[in-house]
Protein backbone atom coordinates (compact mmCIF):
# COMPACT_ATOMS: atom_id res chain seq x y z
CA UNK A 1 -1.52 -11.50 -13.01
CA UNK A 2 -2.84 -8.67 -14.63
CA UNK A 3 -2.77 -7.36 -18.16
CA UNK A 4 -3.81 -4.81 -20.63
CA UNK A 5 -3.70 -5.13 -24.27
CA UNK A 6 -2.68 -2.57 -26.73
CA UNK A 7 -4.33 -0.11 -27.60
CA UNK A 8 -6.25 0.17 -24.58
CA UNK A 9 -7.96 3.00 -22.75
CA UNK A 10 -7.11 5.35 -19.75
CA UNK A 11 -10.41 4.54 -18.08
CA UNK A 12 -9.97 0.93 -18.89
CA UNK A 13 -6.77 1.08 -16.59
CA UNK A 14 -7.80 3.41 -13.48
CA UNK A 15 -11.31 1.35 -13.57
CA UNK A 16 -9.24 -1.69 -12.76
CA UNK A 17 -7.50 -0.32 -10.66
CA UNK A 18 -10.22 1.20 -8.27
CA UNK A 19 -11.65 -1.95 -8.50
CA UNK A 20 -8.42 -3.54 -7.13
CA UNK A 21 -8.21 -0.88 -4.29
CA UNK A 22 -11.69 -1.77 -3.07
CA UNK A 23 -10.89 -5.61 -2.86
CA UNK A 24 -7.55 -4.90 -1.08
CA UNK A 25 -8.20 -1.77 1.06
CA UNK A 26 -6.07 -1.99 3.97
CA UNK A 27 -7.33 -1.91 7.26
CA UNK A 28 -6.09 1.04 10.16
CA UNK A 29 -7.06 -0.13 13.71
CA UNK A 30 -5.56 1.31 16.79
CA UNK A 31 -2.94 3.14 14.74
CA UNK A 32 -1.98 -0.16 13.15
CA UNK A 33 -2.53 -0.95 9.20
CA UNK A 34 -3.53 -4.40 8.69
CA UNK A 35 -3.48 -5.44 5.13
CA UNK A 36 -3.12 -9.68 4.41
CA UNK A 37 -0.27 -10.97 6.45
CA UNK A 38 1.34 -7.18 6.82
CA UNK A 39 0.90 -5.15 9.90
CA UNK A 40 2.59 -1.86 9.99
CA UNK A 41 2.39 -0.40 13.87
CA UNK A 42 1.88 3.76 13.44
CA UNK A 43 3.01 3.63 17.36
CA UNK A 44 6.56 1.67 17.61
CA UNK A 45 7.40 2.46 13.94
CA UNK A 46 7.69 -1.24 13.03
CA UNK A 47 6.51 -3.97 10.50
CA UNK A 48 5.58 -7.17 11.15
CA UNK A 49 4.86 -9.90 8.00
CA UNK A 50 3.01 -13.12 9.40
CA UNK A 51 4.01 -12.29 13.01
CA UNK A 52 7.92 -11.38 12.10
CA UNK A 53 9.68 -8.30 12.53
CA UNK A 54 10.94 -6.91 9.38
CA UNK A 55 13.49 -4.19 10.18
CA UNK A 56 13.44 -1.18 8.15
CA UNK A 57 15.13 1.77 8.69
CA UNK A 58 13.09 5.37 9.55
CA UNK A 59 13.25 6.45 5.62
CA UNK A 60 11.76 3.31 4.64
CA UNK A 61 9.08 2.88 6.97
CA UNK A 62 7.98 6.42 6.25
CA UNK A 63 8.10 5.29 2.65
CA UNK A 64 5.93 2.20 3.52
CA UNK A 65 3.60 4.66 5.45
CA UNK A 66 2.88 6.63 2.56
CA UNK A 67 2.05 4.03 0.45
CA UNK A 68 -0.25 2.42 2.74
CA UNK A 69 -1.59 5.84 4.11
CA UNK A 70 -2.82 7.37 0.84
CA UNK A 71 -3.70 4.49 -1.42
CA UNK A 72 -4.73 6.31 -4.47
CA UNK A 73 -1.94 8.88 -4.90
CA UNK A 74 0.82 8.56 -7.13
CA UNK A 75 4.04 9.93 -5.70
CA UNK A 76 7.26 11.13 -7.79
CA UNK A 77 10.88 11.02 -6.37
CA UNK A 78 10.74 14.95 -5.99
CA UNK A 79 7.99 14.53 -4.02
């Protein structure tokens, strides 16, 4: 768990974070992300979580995409 103490600095925060990124980057191999036990397949639009289907409907996955896609953006609900 992770935690920040007030007051505490902008810098302090997206430092950690980068440094989080770098030890979890997720993995794309032949249009599949790969990150821990979570494989998201670009081709058949499906998720798999230690070798099980999760079922997610199109919005979601697309959702899930994102995320995984462009790790270092932050994305509002207008967006």
């Amino acid at each position: 768990m992770l935690f920040f103490y007030k007051p505490f600095l902008s810098e302090q925060i997206v430092g950690t974070l980068k440094s989080l990124l770098r030890r979890f980057k997720s993995v794309v191999q032949d249009n599949i992300i790969k990150f821990k036990n979570l494989n998201i397949d670009l081709n058949t639009k499906k998720v798999y979580k230690d070798g099980l289907n999760i079922p997610l409907g199109p919005t979601e996955f697309k959702i899930l995409q994102l995320f995984f896609q462009v790790p270092n953006e932050v994305f509002l609900r207008k967006k």
